[in-house]
N, C-alpha and C. Protein backbone atom coordinates (compact mmCIF):
# COMPACT_ATOMS: atom_id res chain seq x y z
N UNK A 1 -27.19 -47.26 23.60
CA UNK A 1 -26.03 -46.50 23.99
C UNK A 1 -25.08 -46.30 22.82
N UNK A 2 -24.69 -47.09 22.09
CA UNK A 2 -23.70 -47.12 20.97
C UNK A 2 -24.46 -46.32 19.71
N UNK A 3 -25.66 -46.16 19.64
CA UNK A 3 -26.51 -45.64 18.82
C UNK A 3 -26.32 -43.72 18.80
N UNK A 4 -26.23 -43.45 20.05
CA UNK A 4 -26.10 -42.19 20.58
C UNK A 4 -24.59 -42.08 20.20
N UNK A 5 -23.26 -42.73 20.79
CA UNK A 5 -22.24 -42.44 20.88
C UNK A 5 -21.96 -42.65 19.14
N UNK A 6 -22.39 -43.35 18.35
CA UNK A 6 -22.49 -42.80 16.38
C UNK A 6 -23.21 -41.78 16.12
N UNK A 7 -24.20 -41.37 16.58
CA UNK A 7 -25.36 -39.95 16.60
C UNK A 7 -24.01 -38.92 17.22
N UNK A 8 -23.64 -38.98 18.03
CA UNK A 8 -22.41 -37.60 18.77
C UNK A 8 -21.03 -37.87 18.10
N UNK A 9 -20.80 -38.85 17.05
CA UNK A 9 -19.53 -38.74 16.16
C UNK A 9 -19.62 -38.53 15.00
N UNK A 10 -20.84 -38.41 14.25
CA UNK A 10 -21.09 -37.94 13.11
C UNK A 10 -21.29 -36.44 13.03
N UNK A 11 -21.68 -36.10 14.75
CA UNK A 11 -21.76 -34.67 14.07
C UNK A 11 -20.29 -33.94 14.49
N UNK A 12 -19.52 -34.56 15.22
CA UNK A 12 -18.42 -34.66 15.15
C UNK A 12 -17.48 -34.08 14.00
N UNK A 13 -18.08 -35.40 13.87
CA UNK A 13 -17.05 -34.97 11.95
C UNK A 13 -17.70 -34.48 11.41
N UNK A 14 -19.02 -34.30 11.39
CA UNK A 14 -19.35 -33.15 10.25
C UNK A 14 -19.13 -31.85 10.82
N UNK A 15 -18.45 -31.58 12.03
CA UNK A 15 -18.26 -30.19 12.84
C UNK A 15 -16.85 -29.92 12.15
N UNK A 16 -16.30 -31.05 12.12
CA UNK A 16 -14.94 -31.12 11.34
C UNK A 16 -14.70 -30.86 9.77
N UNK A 17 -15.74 -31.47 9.10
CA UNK A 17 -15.60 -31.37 7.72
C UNK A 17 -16.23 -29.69 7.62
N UNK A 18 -17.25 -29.07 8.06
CA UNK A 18 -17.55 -27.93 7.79
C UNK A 18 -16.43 -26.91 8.16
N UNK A 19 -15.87 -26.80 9.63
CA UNK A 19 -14.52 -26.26 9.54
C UNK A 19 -13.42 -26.20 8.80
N UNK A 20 -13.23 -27.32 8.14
CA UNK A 20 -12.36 -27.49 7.39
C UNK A 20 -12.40 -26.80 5.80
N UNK A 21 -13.76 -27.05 5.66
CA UNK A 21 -14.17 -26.18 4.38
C UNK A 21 -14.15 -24.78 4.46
N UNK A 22 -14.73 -24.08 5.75
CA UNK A 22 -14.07 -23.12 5.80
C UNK A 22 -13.41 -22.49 6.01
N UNK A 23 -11.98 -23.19 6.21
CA UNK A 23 -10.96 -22.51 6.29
C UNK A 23 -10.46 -22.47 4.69
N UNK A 24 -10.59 -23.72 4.14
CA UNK A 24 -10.25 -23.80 2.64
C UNK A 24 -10.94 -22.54 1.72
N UNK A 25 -11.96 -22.08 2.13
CA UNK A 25 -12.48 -21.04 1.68
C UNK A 25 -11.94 -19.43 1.82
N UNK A 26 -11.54 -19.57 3.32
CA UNK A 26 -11.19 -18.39 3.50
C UNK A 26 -9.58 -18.06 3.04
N UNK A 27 -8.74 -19.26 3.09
CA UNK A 27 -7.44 -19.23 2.31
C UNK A 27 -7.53 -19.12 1.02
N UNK A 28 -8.33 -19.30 0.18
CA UNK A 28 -8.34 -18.87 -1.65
C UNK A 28 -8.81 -17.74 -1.15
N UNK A 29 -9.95 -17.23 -0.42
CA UNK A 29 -10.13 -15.42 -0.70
C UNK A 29 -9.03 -14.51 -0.11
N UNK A 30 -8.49 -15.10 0.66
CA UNK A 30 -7.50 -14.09 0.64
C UNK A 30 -6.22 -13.86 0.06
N UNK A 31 -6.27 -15.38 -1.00
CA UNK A 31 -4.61 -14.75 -2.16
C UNK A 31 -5.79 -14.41 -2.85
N UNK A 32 -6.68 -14.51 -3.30
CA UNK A 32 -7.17 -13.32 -4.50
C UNK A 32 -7.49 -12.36 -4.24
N UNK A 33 -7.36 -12.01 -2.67
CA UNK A 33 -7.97 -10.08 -2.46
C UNK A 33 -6.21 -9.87 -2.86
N UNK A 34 -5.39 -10.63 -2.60
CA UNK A 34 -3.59 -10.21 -2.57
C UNK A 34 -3.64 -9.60 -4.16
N UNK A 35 -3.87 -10.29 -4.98
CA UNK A 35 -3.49 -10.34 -6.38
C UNK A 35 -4.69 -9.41 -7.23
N UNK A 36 -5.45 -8.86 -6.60
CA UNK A 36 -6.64 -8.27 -6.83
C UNK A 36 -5.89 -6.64 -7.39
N UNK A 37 -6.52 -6.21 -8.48
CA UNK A 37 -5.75 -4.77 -9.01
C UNK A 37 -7.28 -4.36 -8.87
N UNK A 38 -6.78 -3.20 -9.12
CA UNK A 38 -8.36 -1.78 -8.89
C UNK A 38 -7.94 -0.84 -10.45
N UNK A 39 -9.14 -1.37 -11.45
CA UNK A 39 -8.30 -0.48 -12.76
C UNK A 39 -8.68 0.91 -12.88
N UNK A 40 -9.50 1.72 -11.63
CA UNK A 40 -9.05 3.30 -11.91
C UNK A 40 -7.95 3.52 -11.09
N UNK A 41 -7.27 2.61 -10.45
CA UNK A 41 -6.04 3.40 -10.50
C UNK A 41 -4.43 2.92 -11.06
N UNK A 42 -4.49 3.92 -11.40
CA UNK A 42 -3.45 3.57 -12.79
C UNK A 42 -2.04 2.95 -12.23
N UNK A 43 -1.40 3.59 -10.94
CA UNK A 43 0.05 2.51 -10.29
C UNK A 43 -0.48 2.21 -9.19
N UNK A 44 -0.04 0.83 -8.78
CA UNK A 44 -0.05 0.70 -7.54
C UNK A 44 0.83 0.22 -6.55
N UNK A 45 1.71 0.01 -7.18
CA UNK A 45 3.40 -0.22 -6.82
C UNK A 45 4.30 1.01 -6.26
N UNK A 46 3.56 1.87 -6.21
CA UNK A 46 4.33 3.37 -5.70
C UNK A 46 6.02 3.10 -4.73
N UNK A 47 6.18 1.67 -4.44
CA UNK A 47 7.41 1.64 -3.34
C UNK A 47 8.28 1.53 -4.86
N UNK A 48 8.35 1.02 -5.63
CA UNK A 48 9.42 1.34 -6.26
C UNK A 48 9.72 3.07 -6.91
N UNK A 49 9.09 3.73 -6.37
CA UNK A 49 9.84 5.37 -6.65
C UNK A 49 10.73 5.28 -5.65
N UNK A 50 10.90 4.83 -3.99
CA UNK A 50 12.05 5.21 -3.69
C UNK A 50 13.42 4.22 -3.86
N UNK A 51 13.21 4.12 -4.98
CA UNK A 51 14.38 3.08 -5.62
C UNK A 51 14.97 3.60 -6.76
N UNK A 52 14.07 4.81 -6.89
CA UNK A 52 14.59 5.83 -8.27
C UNK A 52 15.55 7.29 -7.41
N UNK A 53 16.72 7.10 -8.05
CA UNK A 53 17.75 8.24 -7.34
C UNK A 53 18.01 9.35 -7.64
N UNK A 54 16.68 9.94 -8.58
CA UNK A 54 16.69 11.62 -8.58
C UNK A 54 15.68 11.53 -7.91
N UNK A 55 14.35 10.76 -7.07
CA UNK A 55 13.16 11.27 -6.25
C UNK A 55 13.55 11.14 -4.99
N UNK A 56 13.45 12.54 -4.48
CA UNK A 56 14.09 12.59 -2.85
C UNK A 56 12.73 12.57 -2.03
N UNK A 57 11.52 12.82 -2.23
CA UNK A 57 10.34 12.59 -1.66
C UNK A 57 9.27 12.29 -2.42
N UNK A 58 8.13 11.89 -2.21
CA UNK A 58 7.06 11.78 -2.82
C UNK A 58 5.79 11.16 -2.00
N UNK A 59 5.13 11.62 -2.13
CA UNK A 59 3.46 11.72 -1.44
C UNK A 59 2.49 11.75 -1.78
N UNK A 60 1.38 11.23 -2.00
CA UNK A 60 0.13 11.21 -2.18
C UNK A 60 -0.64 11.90 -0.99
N UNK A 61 -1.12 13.27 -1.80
CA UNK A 61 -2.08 13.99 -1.20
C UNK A 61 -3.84 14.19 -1.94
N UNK A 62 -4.57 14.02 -1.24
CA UNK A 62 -5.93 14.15 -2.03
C UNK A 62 -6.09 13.52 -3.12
N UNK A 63 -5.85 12.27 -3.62
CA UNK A 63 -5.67 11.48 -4.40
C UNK A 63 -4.79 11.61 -5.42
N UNK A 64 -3.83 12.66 -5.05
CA UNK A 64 -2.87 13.12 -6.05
C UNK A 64 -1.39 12.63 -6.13
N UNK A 65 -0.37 12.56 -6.73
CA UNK A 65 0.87 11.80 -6.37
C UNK A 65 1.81 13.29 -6.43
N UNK A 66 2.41 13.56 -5.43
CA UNK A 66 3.41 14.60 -5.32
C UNK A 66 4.53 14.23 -5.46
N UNK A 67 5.55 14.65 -6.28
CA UNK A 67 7.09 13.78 -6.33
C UNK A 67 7.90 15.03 -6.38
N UNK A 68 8.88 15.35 -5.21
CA UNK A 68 10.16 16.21 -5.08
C UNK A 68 11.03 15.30 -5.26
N UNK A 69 12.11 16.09 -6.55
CA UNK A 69 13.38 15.65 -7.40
C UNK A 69 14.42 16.47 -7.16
N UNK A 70 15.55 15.66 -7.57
CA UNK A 70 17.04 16.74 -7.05
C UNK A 70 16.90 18.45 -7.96
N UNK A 71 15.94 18.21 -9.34
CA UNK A 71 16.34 19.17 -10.21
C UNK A 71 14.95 20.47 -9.10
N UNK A 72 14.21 19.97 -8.79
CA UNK A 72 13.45 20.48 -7.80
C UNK A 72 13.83 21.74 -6.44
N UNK A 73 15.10 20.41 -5.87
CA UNK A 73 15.43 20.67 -5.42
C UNK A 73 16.95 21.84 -5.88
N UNK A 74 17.16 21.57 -6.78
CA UNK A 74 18.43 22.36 -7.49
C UNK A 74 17.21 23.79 -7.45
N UNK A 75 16.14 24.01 -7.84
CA UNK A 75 15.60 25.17 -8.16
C UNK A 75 15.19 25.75 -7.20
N UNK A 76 14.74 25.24 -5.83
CA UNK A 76 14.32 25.82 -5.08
C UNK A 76 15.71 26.53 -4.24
N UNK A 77 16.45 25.91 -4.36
CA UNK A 77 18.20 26.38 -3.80
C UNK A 77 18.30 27.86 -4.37
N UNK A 78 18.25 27.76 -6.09
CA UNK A 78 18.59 28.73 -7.00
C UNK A 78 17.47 29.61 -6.52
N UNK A 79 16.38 29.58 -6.20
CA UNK A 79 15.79 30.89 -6.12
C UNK A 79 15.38 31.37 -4.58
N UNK A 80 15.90 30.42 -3.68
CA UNK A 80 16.48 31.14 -2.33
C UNK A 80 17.83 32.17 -2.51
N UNK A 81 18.87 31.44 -3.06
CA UNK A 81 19.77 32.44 -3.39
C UNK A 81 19.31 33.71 -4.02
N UNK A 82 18.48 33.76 -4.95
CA UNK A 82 18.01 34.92 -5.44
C UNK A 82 17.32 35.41 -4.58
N UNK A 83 16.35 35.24 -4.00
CA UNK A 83 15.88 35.84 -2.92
C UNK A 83 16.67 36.66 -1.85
N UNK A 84 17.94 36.05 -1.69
CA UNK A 84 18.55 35.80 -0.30
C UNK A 84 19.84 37.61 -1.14
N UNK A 85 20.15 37.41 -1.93
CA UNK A 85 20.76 37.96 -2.57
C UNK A 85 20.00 39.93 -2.82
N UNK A 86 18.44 39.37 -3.44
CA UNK A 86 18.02 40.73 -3.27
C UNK A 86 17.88 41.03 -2.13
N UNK A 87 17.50 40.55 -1.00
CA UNK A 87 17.32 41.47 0.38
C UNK A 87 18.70 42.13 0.77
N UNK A 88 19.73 41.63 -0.05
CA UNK A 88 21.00 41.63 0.83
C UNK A 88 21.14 43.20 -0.23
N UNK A 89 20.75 43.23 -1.81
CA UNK A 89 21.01 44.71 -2.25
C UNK A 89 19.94 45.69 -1.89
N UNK A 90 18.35 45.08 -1.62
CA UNK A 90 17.91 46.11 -0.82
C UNK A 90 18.21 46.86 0.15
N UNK A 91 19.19 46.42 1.11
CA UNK A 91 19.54 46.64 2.63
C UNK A 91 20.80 47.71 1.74
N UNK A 92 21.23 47.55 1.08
CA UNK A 92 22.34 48.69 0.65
C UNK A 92 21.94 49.98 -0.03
């Protein structure tokens, strides 16, 4: 009887020690997927653009980085007015 009840506590703990290992395993892979960089792409910090105070938007489309700026925005103003301006001497 006592033979069995050391036979059902060894595997016990070895149910324990293997769990335990892998959790120790799976906690180092996942701070190194954290700290892990990808070198074709060149930033990967993109949250600090909205901390820059001439970029009023910016987006990644099709692997591309799109950034609207106040001077952007100053131009697209300036050539609505122009726009807005010739319809107004066409109509005269």
């Amino acid at each position: 009887m006592t033979k069995v009840i050391k036979t059902q506590l060894k595997i016990v703990i070895f149910g324990i020690l293997i769990l335990l290992f892998g959790f120790m395993c799976l906690s180092t892979a996942e701070k190194s997927t954290v700290n892990e960089r990808h070198p074709d792409i060149p930033c990967q910090n993109l949250d600090v653009l909205n901390s820059v105070d001439d970029i009023l938007h910016w987006e990644i489309l099709n692997d591309t980085l799109h950034v609207y700026t106040k001077r952007d925005s100053i131009r697209d103003e300036y050539e609505r007015y122009k726009y807005i301006k010739n319809l107004e001497n066409d109509n005269n």
